[in-house]
PDB file of N, CA and C in Angstrom:
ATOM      1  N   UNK A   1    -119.274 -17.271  11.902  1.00  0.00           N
ATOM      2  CA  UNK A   1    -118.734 -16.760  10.662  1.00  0.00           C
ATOM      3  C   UNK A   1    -119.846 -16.534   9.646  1.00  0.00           C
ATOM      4  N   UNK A   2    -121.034 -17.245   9.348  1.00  0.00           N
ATOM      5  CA  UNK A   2    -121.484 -17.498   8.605  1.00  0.00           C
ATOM      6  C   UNK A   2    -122.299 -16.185   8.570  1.00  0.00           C
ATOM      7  N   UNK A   3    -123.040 -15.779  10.404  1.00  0.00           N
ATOM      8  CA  UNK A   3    -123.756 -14.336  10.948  1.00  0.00           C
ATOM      9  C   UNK A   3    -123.041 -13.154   9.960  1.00  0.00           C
ATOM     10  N   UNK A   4    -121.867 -13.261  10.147  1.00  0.00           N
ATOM     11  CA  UNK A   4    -121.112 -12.233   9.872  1.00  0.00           C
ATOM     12  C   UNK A   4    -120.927 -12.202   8.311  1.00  0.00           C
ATOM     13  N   UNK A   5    -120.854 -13.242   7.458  1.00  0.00           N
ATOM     14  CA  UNK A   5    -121.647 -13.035   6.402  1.00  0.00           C
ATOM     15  C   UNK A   5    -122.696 -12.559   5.397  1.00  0.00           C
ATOM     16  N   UNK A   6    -123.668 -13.192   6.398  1.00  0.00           N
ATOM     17  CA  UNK A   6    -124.923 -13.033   6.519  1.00  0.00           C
ATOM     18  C   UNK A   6    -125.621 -11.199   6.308  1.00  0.00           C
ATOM     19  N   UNK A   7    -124.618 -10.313   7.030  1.00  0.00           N
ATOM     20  CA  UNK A   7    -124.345  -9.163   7.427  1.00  0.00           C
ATOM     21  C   UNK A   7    -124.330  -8.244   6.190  1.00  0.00           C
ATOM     22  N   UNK A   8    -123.465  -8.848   4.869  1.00  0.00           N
ATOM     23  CA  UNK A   8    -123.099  -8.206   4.181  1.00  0.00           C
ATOM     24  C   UNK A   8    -123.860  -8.612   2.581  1.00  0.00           C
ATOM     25  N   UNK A   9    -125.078  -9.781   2.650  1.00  0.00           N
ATOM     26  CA  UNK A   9    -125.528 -10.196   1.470  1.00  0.00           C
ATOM     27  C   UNK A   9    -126.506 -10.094   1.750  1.00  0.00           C
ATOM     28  N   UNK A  10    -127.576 -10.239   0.363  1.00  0.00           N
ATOM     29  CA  UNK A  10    -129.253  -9.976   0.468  1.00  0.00           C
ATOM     30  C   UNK A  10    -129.611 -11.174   0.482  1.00  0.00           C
ATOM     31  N   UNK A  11    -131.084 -11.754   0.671  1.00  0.00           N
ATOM     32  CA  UNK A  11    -131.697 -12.632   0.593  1.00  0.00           C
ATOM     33  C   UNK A  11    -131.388 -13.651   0.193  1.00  0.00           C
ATOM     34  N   UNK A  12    -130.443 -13.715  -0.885  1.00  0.00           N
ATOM     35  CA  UNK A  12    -130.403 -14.499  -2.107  1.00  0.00           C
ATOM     36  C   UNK A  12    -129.056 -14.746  -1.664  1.00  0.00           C
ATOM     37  N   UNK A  13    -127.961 -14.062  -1.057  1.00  0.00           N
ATOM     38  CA  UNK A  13    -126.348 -14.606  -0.715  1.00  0.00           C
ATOM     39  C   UNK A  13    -125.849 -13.726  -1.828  1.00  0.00           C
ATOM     40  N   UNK A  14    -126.122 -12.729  -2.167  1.00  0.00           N
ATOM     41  CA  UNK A  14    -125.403 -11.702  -3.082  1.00  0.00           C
ATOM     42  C   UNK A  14    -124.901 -10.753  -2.718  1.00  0.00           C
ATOM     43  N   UNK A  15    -123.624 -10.438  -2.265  1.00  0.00           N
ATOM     44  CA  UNK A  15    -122.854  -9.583  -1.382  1.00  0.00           C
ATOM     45  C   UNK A  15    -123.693  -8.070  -1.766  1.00  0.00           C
ATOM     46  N   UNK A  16    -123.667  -7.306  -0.772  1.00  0.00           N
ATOM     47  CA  UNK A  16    -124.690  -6.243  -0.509  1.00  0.00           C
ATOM     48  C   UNK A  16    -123.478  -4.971  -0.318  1.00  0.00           C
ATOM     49  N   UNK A  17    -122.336  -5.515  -1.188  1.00  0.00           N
ATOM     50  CA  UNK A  17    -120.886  -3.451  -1.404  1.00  0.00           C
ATOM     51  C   UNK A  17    -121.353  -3.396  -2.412  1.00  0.00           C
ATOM     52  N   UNK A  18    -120.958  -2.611  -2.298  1.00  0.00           N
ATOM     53  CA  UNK A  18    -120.654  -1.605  -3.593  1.00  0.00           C
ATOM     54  C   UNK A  18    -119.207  -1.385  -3.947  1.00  0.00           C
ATOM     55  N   UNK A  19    -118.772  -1.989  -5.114  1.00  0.00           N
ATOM     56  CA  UNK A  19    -117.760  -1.893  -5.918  1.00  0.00           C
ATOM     57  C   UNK A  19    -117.130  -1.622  -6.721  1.00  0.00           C
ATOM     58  N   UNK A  20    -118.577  -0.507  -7.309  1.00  0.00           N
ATOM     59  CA  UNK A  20    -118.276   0.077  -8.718  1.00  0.00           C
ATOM     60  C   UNK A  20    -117.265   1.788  -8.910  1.00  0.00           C
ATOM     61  N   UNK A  21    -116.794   1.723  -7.560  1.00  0.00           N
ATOM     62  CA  UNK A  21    -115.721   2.914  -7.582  1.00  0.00           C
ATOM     63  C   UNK A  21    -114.238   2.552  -7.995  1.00  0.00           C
ATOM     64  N   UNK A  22    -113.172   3.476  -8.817  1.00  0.00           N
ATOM     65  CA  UNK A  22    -112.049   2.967  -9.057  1.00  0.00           C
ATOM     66  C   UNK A  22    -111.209   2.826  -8.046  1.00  0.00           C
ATOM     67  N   UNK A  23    -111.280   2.399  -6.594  1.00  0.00           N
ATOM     68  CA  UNK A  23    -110.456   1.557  -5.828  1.00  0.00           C
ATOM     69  C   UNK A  23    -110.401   0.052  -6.141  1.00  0.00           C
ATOM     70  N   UNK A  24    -111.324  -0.143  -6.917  1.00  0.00           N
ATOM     71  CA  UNK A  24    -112.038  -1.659  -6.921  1.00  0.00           C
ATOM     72  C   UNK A  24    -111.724  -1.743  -8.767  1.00  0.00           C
ATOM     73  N   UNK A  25    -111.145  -0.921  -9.877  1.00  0.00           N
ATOM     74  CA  UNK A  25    -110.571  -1.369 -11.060  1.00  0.00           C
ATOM     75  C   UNK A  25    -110.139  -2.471 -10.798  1.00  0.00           C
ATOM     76  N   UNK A  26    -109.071  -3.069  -9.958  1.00  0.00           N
ATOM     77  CA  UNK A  26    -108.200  -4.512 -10.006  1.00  0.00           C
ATOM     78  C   UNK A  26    -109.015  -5.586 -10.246  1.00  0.00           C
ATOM     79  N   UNK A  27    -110.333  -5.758  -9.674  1.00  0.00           N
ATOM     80  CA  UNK A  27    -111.185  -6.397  -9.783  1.00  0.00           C
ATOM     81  C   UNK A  27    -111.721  -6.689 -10.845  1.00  0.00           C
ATOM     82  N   UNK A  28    -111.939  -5.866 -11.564  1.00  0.00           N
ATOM     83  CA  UNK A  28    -112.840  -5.737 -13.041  1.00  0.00           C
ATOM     84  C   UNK A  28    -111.680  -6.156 -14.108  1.00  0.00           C
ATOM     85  N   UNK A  29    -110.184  -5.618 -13.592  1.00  0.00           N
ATOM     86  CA  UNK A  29    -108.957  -5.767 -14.617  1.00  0.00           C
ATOM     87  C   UNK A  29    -108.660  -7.753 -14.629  1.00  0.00           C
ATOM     88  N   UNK A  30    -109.527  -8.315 -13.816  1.00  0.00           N
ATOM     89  CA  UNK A  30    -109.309  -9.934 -13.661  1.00  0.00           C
ATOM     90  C   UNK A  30    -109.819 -10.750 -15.038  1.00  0.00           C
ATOM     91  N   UNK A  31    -108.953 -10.964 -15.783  1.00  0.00           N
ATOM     92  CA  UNK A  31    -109.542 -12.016 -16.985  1.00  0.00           C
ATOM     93  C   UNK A  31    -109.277 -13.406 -16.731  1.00  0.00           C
ATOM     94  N   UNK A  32    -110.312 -14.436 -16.796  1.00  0.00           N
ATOM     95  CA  UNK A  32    -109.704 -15.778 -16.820  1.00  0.00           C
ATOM     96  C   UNK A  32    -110.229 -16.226 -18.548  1.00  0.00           C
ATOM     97  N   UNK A  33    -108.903 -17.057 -18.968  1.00  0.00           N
ATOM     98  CA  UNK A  33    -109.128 -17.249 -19.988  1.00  0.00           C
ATOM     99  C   UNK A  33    -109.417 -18.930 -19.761  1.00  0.00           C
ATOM    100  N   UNK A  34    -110.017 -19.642 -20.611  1.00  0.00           N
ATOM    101  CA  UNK A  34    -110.175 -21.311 -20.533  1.00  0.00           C
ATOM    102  C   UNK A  34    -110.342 -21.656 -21.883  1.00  0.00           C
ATOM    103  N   UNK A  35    -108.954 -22.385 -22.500  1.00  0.00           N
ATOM    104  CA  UNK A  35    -108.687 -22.709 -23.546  1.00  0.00           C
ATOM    105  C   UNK A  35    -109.215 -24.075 -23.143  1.00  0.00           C
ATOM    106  N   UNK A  36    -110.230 -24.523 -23.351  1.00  0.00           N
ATOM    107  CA  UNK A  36    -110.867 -26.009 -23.909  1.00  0.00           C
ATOM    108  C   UNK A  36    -110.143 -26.808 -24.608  1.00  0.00           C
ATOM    109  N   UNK A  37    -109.535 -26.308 -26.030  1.00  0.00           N
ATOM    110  CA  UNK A  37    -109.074 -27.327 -26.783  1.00  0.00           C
ATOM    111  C   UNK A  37    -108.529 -26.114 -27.753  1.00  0.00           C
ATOM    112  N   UNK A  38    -107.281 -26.081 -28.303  1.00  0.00           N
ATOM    113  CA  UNK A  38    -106.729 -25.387 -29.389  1.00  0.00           C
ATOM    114  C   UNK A  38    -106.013 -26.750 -30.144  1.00  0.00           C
ATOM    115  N   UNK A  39    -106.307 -26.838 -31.340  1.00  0.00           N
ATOM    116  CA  UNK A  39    -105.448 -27.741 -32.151  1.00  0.00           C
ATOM    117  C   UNK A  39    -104.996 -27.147 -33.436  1.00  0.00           C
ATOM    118  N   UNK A  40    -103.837 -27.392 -33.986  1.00  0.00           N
ATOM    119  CA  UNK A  40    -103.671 -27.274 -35.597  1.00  0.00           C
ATOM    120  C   UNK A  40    -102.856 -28.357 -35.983  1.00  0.00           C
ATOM    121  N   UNK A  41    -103.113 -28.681 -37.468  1.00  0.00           N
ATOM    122  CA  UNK A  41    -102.184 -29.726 -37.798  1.00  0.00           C
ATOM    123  C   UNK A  41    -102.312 -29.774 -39.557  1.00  0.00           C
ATOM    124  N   UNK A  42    -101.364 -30.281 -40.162  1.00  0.00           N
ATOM    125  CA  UNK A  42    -101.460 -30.320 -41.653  1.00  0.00           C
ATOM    126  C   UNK A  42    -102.601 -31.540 -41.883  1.00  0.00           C
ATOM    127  N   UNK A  43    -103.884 -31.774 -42.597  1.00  0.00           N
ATOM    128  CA  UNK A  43    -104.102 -32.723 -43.138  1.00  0.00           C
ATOM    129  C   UNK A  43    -104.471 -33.171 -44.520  1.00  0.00           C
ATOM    130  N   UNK A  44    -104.877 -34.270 -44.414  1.00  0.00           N
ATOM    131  CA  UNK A  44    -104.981 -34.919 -46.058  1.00  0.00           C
ATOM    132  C   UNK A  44    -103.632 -34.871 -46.891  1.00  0.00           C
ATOM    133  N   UNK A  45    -104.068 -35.254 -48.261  1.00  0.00           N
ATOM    134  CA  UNK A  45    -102.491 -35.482 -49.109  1.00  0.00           C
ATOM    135  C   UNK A  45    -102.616 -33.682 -49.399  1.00  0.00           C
ATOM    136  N   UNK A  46    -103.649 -32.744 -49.503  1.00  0.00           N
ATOM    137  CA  UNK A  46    -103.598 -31.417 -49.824  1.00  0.00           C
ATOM    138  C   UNK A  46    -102.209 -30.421 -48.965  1.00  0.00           C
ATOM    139  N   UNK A  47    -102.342 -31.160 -47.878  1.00  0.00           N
ATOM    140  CA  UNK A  47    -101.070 -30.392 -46.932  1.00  0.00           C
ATOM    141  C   UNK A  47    -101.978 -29.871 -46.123  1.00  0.00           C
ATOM    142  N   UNK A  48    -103.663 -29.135 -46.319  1.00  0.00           N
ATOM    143  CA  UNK A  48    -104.672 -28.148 -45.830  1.00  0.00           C
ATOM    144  C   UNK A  48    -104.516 -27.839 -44.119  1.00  0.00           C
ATOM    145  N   UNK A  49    -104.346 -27.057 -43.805  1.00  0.00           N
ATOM    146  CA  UNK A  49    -103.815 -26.508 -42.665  1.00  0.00           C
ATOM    147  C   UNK A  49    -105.149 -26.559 -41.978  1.00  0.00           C
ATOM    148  N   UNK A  50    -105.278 -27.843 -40.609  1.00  0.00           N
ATOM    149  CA  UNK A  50    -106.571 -27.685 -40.238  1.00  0.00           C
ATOM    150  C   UNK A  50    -106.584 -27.224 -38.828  1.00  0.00           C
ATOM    151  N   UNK A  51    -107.626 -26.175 -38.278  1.00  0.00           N
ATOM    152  CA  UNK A  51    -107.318 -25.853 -37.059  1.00  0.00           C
ATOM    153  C   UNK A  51    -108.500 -25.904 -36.385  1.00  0.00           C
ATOM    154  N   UNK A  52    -108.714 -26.009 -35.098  1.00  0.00           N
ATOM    155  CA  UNK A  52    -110.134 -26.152 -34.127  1.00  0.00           C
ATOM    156  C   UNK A  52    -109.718 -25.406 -32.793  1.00  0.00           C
ATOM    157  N   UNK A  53    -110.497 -24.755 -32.333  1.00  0.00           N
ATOM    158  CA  UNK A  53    -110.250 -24.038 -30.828  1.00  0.00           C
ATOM    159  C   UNK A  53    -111.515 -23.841 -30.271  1.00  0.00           C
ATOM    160  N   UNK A  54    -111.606 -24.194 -29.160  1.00  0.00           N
ATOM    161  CA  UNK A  54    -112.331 -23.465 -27.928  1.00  0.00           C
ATOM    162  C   UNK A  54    -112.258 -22.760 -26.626  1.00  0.00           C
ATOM    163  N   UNK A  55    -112.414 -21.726 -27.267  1.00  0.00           N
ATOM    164  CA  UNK A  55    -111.943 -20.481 -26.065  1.00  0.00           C
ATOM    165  C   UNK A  55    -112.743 -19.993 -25.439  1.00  0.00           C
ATOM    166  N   UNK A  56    -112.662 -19.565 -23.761  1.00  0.00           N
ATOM    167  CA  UNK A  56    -113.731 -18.733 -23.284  1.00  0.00           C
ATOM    168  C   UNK A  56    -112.998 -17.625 -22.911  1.00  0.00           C
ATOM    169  N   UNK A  57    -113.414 -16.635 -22.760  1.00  0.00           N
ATOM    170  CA  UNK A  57    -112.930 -15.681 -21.643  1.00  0.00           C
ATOM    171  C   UNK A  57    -113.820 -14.770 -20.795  1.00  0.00           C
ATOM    172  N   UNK A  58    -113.420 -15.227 -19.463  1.00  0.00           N
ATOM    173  CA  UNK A  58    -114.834 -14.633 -17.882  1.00  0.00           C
ATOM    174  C   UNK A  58    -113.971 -13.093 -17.286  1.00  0.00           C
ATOM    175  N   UNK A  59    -114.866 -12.619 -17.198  1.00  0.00           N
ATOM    176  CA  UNK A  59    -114.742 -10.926 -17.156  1.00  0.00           C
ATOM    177  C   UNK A  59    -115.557 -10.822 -15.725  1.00  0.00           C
ATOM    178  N   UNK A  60    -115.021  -9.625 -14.919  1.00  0.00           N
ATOM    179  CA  UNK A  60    -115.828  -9.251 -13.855  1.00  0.00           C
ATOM    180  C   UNK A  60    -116.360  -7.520 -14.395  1.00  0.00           C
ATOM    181  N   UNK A  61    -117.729  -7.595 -14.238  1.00  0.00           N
ATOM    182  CA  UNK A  61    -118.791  -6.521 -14.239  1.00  0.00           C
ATOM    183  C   UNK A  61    -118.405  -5.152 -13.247  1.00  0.00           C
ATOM    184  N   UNK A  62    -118.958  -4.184 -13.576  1.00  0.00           N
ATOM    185  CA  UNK A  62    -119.255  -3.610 -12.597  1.00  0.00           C
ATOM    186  C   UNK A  62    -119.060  -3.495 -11.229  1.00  0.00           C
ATOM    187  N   UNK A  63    -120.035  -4.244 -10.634  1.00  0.00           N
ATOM    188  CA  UNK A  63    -120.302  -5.262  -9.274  1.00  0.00           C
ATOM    189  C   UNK A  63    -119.586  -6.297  -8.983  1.00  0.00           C
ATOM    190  N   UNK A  64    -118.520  -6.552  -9.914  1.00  0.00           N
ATOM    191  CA  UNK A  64    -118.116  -8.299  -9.621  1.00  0.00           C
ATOM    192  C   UNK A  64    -118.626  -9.141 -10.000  1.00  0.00           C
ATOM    193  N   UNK A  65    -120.006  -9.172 -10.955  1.00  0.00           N
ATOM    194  CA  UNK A  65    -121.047 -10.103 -11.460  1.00  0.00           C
ATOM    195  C   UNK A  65    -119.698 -10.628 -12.693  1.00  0.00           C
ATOM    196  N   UNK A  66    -119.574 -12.358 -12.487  1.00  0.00           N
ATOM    197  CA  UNK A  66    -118.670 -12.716 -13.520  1.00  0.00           C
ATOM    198  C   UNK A  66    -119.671 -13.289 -14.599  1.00  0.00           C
ATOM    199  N   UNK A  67    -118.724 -13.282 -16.076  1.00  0.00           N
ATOM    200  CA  UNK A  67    -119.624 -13.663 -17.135  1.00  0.00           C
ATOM    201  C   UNK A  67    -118.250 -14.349 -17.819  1.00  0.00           C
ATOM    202  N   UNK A  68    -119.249 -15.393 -18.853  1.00  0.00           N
ATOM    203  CA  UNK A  68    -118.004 -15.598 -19.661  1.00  0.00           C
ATOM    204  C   UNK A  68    -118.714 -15.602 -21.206  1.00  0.00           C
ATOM    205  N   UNK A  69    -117.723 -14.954 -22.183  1.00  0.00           N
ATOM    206  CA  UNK A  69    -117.930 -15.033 -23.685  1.00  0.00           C
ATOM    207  C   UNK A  69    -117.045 -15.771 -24.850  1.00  0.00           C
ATOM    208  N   UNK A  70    -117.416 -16.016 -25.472  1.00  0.00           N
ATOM    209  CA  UNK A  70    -116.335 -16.454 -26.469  1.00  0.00           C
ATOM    210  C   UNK A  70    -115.505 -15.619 -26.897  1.00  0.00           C
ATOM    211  N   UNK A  71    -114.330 -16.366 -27.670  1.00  0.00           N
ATOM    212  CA  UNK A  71    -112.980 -15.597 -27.299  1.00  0.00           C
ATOM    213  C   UNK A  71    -112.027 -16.730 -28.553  1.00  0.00           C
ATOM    214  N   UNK A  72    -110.783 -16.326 -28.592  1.00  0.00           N
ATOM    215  CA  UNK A  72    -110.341 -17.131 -29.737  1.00  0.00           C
ATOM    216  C   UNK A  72    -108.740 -17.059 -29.199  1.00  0.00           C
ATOM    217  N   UNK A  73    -107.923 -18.172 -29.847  1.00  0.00           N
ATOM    218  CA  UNK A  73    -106.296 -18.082 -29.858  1.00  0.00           C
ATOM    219  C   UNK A  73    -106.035 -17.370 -29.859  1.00  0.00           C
ATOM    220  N   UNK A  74    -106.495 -16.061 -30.801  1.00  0.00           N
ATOM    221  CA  UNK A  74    -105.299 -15.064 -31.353  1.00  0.00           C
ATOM    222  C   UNK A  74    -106.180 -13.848 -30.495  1.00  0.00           C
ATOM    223  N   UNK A  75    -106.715 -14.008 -29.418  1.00  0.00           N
ATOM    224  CA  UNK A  75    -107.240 -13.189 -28.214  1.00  0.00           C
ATOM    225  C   UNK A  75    -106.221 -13.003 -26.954  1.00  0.00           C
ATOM    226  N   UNK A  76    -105.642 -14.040 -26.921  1.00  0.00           N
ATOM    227  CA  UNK A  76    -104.881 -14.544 -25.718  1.00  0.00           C
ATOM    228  C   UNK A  76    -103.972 -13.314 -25.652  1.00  0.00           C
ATOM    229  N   UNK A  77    -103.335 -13.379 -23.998  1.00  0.00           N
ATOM    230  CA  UNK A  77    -102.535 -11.933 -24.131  1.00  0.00           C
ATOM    231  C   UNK A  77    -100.942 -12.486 -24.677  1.00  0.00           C
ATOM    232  N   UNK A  78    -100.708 -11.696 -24.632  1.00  0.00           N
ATOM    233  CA  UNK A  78     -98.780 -11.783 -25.002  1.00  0.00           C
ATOM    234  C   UNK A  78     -98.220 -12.724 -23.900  1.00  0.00           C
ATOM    235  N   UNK A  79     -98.502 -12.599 -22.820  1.00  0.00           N
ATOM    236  CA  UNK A  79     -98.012 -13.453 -21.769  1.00  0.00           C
ATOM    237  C   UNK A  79     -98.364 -15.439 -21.979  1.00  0.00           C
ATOM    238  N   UNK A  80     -99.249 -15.369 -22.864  1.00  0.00           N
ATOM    239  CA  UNK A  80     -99.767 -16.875 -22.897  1.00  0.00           C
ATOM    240  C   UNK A  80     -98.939 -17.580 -23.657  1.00  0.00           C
ATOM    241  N   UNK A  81     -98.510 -18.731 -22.984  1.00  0.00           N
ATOM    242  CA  UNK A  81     -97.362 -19.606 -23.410  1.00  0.00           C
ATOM    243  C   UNK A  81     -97.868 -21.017 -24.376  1.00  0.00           C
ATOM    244  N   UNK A  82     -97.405 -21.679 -25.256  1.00  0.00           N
ATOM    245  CA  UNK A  82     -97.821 -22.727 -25.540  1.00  0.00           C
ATOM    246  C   UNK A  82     -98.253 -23.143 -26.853  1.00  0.00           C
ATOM    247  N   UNK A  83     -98.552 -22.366 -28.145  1.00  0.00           N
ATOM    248  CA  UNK A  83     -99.406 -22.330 -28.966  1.00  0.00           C
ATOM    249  C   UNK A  83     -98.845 -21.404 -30.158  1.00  0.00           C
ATOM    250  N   UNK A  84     -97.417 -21.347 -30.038  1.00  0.00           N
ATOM    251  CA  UNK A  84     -96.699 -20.172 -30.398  1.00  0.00           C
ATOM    252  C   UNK A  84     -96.153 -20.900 -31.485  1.00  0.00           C
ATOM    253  N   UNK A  85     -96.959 -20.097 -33.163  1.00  0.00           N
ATOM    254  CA  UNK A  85     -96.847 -20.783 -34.188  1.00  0.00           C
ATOM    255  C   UNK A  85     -98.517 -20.869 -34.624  1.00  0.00           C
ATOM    256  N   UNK A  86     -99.061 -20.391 -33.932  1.00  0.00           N
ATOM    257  CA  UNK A  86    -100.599 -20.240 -34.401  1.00  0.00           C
ATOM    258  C   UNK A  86    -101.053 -20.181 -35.205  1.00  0.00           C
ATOM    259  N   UNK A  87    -101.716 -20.317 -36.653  1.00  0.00           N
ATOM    260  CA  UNK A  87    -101.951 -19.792 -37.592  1.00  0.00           C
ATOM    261  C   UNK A  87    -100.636 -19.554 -38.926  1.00  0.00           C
ATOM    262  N   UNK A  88     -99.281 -20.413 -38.235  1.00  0.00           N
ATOM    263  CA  UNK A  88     -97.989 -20.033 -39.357  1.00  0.00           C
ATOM    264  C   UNK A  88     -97.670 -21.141 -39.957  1.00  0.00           C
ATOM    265  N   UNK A  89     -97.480 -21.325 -40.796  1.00  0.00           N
ATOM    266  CA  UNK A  89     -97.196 -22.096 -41.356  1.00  0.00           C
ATOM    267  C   UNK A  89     -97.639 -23.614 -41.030  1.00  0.00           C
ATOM    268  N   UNK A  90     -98.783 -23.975 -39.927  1.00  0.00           N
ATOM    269  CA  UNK A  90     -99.053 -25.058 -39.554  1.00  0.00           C
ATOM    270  C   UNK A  90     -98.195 -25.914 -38.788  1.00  0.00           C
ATOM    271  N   UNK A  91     -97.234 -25.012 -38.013  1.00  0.00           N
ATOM    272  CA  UNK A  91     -96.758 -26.461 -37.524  1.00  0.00           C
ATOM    273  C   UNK A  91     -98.006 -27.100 -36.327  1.00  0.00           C
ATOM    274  N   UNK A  92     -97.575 -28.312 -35.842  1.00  0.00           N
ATOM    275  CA  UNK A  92     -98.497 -29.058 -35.072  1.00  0.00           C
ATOM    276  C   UNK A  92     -98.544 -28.655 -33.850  1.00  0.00           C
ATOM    277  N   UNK A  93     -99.466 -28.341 -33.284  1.00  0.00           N
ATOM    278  CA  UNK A  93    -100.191 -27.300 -32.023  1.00  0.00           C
ATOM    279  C   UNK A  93    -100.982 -28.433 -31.430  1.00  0.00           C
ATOM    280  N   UNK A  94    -101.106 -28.053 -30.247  1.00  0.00           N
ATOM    281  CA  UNK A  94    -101.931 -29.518 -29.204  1.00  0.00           C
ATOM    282  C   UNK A  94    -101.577 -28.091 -27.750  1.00  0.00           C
ATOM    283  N   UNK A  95    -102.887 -27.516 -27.339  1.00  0.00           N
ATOM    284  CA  UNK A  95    -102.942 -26.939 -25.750  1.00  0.00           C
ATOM    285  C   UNK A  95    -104.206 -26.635 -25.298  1.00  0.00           C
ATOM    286  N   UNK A  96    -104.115 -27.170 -24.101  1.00  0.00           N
ATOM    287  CA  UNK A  96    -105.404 -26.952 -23.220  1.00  0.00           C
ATOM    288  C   UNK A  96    -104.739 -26.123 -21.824  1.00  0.00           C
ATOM    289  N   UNK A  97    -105.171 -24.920 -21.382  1.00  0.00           N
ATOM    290  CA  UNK A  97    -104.996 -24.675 -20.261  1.00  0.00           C
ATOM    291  C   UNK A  97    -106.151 -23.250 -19.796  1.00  0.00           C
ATOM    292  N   UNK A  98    -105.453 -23.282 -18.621  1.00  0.00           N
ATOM    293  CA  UNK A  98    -105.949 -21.988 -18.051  1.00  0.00           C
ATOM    294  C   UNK A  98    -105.745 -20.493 -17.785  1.00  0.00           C
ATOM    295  N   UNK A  99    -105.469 -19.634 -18.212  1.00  0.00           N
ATOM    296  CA  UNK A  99    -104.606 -18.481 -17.944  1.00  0.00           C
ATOM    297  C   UNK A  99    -105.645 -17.473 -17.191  1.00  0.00           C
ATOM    298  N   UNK A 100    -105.230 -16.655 -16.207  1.00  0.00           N
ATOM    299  CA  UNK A 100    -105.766 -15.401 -15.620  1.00  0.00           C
ATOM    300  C   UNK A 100    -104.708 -14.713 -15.438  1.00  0.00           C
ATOM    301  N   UNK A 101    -104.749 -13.479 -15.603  1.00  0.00           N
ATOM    302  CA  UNK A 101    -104.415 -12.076 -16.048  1.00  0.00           C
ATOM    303  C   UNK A 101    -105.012 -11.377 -15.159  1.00  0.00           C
ATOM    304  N   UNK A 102    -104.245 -10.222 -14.682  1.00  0.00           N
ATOM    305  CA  UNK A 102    -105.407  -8.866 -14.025  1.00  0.00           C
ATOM    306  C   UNK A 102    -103.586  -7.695 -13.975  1.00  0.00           C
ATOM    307  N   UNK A 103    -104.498  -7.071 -13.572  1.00  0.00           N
ATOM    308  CA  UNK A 103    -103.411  -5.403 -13.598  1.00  0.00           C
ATOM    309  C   UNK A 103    -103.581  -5.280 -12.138  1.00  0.00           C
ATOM    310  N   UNK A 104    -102.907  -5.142 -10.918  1.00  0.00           N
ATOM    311  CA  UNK A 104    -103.256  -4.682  -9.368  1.00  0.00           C
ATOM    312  C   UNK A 104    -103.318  -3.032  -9.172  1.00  0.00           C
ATOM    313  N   UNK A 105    -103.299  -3.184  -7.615  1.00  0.00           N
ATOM    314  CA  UNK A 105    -104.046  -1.917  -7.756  1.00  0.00           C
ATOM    315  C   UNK A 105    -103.197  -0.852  -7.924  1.00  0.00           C
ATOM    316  N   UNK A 106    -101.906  -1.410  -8.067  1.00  0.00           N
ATOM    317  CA  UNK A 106    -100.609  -0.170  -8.300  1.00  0.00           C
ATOM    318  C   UNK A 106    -100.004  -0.138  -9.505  1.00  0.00           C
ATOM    319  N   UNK A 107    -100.845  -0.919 -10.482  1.00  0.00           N
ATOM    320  CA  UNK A 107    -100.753  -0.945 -11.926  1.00  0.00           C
ATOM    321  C   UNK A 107     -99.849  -1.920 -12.633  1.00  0.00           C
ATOM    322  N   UNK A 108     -99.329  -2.972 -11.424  1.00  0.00           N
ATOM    323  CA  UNK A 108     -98.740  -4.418 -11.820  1.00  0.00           C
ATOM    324  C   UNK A 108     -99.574  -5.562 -12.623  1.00  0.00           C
ATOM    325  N   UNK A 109     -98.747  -5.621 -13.757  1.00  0.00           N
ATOM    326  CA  UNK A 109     -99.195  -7.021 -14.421  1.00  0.00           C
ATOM    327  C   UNK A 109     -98.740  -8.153 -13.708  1.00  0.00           C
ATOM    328  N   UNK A 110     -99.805  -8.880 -13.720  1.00  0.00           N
ATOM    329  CA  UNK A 110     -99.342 -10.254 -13.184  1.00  0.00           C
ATOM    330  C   UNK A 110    -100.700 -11.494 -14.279  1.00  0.00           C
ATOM    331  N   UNK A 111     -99.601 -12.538 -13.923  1.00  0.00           N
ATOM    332  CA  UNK A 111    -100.777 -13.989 -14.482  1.00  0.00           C
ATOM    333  C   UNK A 111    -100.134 -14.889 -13.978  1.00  0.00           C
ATOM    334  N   UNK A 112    -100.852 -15.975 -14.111  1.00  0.00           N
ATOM    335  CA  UNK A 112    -100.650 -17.585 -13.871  1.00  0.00           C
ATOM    336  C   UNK A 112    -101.295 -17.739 -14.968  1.00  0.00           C
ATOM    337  N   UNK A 113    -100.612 -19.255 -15.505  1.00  0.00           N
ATOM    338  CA  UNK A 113    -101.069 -20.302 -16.330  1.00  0.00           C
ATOM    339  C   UNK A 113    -101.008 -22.147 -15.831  1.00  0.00           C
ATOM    340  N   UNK A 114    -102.209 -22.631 -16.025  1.00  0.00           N
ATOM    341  CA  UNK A 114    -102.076 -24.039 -15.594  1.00  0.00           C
ATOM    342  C   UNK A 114    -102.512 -24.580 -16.503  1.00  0.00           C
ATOM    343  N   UNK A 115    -101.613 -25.202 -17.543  1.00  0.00           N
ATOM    344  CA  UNK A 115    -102.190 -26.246 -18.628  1.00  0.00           C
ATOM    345  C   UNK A 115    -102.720 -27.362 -17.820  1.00  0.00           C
ATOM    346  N   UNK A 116    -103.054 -28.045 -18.742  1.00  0.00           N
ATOM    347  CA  UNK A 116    -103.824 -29.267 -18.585  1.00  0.00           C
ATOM    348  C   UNK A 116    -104.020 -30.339 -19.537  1.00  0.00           C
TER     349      UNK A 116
END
């Protein structure tokens, strides 16, 4: 198995297709999002609406080369569950999870989400 691998990557184990034609969009349409930590909550006697998030979101290139950038709550797609109340009026927010997103190749939305 490994020969036959072997077959299709360079030196380095870096697959050796070519992917940058639109049969291969579905690929590039793959977002994973990784919510680290989203919080909001009222504090002090002020009421002051305090909020903290860490968001990433990993994108596929071209080639399939994945990257990830920063990214925020109010990035997330419509499909993301959990956090709903963001920025309103403060109610108390507490989510960590995972979401990926992509479009297939017949133009279906699909995702999963796995909090944590």
């Amino acid at each position: 198995m490994l020969s036959l691998i072997a077959n299709y990557a360079d030196v380095n184990g870096v697959a050796d297709v070519d992917i940058s034609g639109a049969e291969y969009d579905f690929v590039r349409s793959i977002r994973v999002y990784n919510v680290e930590f989203a919080r909001q909550r009222e504090s002090g006697d002020d009421g002051d609406c305090r909020r903290s998030e860490k968001v990433r979101v990993g994108t596929y290139g071209v080639q399939g080369d994945f990257s990830w950038s920063s990214s925020s709550v109010t990035s997330l797609p419509d499909a993301f569950e959990g956090l709903v109340g963001w920025g309103e009026h403060c109610p108390s927010l507490y989510g960590r999870a995972v979401f990926i997103d992509w479009t297939d190749y017949q133009g279906n939305y699909g995702f999963e989400q796995v909090d944590y």
